[in-house]
N, C-alpha and C. Protein backbone atom coordinates (compact mmCIF):
# COMPACT_ATOMS: atom_id res chain seq x y z
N UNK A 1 -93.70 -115.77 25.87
CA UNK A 1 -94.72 -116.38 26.71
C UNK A 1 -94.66 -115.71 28.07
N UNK A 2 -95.95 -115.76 28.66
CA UNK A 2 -95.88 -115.06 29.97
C UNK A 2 -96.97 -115.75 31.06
N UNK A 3 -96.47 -115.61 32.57
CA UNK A 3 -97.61 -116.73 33.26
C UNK A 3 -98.50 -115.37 33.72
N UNK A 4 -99.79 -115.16 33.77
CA UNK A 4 -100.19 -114.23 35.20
C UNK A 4 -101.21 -115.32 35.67
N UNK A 5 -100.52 -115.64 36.60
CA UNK A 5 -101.48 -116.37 38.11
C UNK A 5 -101.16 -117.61 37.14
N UNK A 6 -102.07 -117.81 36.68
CA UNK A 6 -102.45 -119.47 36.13
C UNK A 6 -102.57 -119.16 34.94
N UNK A 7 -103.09 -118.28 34.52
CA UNK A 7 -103.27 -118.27 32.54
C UNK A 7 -101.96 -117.46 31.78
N UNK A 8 -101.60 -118.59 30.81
CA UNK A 8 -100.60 -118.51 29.88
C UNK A 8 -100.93 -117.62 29.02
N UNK A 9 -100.34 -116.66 28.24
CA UNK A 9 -100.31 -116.29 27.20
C UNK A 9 -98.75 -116.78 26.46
N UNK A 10 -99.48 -117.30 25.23
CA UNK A 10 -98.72 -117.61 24.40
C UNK A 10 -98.38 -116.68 22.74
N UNK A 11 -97.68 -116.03 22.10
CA UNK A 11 -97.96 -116.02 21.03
C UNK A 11 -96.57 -116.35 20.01
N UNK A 12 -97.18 -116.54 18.76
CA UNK A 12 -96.00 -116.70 17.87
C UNK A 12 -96.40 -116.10 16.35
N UNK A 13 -94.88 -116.13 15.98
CA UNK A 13 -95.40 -115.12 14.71
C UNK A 13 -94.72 -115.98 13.48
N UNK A 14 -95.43 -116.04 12.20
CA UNK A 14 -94.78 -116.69 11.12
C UNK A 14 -94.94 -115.51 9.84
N UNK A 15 -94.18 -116.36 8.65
CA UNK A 15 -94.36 -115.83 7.38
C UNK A 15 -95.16 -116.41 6.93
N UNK A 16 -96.00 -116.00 6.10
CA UNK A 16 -97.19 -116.74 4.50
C UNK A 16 -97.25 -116.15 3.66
N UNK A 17 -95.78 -115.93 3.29
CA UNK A 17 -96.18 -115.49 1.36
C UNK A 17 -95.76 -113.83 2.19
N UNK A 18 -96.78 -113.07 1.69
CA UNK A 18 -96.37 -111.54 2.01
C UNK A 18 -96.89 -111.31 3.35
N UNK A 19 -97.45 -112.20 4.06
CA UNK A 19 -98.55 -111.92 5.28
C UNK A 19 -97.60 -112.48 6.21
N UNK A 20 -97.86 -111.93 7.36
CA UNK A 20 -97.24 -112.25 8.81
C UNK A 20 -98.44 -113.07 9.62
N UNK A 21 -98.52 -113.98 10.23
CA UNK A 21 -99.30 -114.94 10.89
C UNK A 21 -98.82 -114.62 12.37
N UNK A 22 -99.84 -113.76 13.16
CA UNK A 22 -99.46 -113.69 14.49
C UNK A 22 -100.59 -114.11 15.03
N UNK A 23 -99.77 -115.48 15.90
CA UNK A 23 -101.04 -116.82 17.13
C UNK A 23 -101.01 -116.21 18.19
N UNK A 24 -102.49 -116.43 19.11
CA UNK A 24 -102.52 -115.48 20.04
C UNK A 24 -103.23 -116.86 20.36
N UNK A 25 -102.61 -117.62 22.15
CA UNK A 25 -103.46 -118.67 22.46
C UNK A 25 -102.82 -118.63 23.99
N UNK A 26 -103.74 -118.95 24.99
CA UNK A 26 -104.70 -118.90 26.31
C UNK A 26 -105.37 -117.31 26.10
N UNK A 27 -105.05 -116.50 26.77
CA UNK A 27 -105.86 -115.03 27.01
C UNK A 27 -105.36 -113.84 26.87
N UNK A 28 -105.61 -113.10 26.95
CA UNK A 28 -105.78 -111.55 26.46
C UNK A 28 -106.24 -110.77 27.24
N UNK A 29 -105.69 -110.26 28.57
CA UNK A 29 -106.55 -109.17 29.25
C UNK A 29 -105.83 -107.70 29.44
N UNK A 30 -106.07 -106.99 30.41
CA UNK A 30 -105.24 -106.07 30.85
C UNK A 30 -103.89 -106.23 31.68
N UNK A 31 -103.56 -107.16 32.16
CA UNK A 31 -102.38 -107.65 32.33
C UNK A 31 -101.09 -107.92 31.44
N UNK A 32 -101.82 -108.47 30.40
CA UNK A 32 -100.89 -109.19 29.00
C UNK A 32 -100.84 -108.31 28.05
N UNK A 33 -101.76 -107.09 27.73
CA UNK A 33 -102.04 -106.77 26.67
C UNK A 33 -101.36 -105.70 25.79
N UNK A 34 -99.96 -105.32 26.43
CA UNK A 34 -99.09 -104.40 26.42
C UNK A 34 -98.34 -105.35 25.67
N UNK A 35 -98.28 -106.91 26.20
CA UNK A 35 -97.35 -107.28 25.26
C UNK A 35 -97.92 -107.57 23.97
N UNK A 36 -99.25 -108.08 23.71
CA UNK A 36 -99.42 -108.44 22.41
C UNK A 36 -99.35 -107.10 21.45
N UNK A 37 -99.76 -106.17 21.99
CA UNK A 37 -99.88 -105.09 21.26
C UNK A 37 -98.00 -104.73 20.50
N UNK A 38 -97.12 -104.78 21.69
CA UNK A 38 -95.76 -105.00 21.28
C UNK A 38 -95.33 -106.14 20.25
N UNK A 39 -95.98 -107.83 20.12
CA UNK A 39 -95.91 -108.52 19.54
C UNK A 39 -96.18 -108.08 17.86
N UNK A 40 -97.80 -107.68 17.76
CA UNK A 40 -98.26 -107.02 16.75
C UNK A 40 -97.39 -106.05 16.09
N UNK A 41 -97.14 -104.77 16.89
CA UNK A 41 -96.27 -103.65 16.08
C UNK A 41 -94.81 -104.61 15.85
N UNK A 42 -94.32 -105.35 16.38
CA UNK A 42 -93.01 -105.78 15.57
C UNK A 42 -93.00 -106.42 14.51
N UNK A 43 -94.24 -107.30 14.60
CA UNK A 43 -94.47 -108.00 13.15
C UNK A 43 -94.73 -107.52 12.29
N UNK A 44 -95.64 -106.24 12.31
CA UNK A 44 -95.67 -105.46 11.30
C UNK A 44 -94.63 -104.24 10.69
N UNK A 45 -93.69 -104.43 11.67
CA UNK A 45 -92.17 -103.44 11.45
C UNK A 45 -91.63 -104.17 10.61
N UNK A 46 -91.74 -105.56 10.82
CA UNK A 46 -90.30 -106.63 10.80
C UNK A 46 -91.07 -107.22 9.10
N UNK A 47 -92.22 -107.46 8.99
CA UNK A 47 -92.61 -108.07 7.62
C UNK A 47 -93.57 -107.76 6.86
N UNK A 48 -93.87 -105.87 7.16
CA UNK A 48 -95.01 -105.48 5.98
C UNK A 48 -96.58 -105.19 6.78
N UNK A 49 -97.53 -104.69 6.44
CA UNK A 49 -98.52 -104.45 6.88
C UNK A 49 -99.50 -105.08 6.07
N UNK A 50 -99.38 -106.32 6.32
CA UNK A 50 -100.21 -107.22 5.85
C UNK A 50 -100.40 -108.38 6.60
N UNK A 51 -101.15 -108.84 7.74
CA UNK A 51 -101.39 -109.49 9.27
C UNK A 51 -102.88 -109.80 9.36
N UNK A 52 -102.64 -111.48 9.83
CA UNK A 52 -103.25 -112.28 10.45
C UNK A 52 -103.28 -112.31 11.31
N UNK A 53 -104.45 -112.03 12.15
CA UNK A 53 -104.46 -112.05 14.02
C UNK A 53 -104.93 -113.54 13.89
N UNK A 54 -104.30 -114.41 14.23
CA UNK A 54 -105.18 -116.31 14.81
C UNK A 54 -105.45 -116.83 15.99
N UNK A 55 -106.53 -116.44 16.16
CA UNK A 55 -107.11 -116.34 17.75
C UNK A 55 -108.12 -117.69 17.64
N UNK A 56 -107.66 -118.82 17.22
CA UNK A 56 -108.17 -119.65 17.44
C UNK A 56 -108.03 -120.94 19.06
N UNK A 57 -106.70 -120.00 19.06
CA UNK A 57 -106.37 -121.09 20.89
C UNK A 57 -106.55 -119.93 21.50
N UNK A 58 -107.10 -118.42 21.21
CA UNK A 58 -107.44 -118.22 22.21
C UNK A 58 -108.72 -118.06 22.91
N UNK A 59 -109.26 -118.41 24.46
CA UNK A 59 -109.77 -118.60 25.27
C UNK A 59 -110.65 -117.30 25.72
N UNK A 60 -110.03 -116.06 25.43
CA UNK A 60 -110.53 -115.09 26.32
C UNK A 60 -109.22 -114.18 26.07
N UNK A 61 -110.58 -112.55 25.59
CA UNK A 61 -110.20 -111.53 24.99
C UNK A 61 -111.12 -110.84 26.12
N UNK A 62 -110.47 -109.76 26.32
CA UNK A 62 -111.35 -108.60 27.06
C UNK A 62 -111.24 -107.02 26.47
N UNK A 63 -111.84 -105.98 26.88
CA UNK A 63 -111.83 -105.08 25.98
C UNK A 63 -110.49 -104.42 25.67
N UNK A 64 -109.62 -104.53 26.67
CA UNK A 64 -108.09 -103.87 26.30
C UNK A 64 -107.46 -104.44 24.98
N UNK A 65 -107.76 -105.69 25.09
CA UNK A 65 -107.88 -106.63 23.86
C UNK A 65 -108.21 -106.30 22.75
N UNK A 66 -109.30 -106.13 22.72
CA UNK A 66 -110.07 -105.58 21.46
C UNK A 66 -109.72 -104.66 20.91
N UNK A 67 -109.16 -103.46 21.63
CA UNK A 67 -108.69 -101.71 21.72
C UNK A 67 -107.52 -102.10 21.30
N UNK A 68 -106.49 -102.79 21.43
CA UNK A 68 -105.38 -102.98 20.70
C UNK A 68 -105.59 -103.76 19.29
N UNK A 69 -106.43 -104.66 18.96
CA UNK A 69 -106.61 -104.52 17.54
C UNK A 69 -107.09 -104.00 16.49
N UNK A 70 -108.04 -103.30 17.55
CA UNK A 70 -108.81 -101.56 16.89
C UNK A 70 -107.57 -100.54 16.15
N UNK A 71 -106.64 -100.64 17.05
CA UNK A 71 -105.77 -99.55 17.02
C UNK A 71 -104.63 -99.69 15.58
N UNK A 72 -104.01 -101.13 16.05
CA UNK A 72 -103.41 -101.98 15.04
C UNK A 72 -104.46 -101.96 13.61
N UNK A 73 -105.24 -102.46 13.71
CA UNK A 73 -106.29 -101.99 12.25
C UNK A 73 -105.96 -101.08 11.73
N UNK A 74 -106.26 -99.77 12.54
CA UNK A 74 -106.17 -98.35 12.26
C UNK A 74 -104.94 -97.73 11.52
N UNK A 75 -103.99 -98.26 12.07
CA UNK A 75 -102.32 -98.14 11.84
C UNK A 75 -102.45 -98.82 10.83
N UNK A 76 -102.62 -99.99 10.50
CA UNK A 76 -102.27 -101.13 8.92
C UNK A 76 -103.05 -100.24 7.69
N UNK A 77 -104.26 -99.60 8.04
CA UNK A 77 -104.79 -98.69 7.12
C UNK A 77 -104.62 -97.62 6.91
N UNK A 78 -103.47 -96.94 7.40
CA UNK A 78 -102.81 -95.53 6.88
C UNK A 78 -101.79 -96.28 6.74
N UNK A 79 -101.71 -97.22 6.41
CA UNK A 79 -100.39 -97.45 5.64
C UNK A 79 -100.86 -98.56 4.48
N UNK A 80 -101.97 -98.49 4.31
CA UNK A 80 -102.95 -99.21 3.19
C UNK A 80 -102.54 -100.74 3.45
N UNK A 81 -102.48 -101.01 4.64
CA UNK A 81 -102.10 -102.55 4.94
C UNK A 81 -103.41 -103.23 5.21
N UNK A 82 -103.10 -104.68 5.45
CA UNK A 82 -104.55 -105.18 6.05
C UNK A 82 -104.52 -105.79 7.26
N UNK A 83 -106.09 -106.19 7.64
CA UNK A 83 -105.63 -107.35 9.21
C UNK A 83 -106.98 -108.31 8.82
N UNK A 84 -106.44 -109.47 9.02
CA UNK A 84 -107.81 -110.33 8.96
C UNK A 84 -107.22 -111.08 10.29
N UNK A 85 -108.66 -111.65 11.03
CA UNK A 85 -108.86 -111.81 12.08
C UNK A 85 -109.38 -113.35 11.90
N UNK A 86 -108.90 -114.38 12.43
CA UNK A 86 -109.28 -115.73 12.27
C UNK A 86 -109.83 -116.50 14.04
N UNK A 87 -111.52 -116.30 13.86
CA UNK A 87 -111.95 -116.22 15.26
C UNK A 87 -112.97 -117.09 15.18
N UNK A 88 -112.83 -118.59 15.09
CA UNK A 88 -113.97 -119.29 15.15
C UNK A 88 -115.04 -119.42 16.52
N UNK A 89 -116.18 -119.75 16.01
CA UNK A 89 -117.08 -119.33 17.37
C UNK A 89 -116.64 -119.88 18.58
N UNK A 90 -117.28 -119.00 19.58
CA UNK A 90 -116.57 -119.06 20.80
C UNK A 90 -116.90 -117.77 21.38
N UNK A 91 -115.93 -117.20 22.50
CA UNK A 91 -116.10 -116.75 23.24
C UNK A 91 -115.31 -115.19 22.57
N UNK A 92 -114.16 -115.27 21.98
CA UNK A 92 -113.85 -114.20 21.17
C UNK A 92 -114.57 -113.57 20.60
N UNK A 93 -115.26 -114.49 19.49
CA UNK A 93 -116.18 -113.79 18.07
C UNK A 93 -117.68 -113.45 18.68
N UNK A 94 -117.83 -114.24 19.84
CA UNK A 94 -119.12 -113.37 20.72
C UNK A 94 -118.28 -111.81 21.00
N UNK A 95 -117.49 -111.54 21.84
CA UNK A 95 -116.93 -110.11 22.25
C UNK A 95 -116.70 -109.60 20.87
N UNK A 96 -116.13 -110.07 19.82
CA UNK A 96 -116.30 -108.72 18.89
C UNK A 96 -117.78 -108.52 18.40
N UNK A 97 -118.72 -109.79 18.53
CA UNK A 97 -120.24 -109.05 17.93
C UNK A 97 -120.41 -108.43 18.95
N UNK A 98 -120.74 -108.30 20.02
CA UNK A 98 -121.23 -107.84 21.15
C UNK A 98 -120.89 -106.74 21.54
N UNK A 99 -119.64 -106.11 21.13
CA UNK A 99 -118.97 -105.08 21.18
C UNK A 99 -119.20 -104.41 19.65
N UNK A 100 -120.00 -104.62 18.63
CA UNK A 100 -119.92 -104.02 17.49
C UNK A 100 -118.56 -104.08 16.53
N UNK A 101 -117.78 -104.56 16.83
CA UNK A 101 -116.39 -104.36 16.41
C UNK A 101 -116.22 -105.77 15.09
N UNK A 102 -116.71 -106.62 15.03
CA UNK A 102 -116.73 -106.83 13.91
C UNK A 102 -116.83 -107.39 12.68
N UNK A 103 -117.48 -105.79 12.52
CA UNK A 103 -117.62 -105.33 11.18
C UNK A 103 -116.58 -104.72 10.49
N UNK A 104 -115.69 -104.32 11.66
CA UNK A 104 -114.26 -103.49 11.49
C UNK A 104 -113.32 -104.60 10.74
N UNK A 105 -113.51 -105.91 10.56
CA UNK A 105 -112.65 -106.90 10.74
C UNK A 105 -112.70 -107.59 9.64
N UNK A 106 -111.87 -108.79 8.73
CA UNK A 106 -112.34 -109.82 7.65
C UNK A 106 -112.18 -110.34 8.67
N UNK A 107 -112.92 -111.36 9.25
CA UNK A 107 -113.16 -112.79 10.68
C UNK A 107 -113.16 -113.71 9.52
N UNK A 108 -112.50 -115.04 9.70
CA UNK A 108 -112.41 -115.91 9.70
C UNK A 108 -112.91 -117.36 10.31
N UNK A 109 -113.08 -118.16 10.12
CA UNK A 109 -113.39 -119.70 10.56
C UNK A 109 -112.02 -119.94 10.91
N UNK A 110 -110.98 -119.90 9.87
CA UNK A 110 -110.08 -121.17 10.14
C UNK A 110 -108.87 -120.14 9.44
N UNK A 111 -107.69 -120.82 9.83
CA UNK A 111 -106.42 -119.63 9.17
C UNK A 111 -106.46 -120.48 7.98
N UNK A 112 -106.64 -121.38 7.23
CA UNK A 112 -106.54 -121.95 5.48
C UNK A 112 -107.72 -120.70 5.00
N UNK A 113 -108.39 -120.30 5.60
CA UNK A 113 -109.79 -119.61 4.70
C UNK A 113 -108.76 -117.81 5.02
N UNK A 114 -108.07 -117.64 6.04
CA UNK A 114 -107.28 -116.29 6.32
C UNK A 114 -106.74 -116.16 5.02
N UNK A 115 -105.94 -117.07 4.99
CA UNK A 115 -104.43 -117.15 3.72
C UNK A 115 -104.54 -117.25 2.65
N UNK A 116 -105.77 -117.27 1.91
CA UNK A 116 -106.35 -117.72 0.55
C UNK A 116 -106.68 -116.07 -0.24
């Protein structure tokens, strides 16, 4: 966890079966985004390339944001892994339509519809 100014970033990482569940909740900007990107590559060191991004507590993604799960995508698929993205409407799943990005993605409603 980390404070900048007033907004928390929180994340945590679980097991589901062969999939890694990494929660991403308050925000995501250029400040924080070195660490999630660090969060991401360990989970996928530590339990397979097969990852859930659950951005349902989070609040606010900005493009550094986005560029690190672009990238992470990119990486899980030369290694024939996957990423599904669990982004109910809001302010997230506006920035990935709005940004074109995704289509790049399986998006989700809810992490029970991720894990199935």
């Amino acid at each position: 966890m980390r404070s900048m100014g007033a907004d928390v970033l929180e994340m945590t990482r679980r097991r589901h079966g062969d999939l890694v569940v990494v929660s991403l909740t308050g925000e995501v900007d250029v400040d924080n985004v070195s660490e999630v990107r660090k969060c991401l590559d360990e989970a996928v060191a530590d339990h397979g390339p097969r990852l859930v991004v659950d951005m349902t507590g989070l609040s606010f993604i900005d493009t550094t944001g986005l560029g690190v799960l672009v990238r992470v995508l990119a990486a899980l698929r030369d290694r024939d892994g996957t990423m599904a993205l669990v982004a109910p409407p809001g302010q997230v799943l506006r920035r990935l339509r709005r940004t074109n990005l995704a289509p790049l993605f399986s998006i989700y409603d809810t992490l029970p519809q991720a894990l199935t």
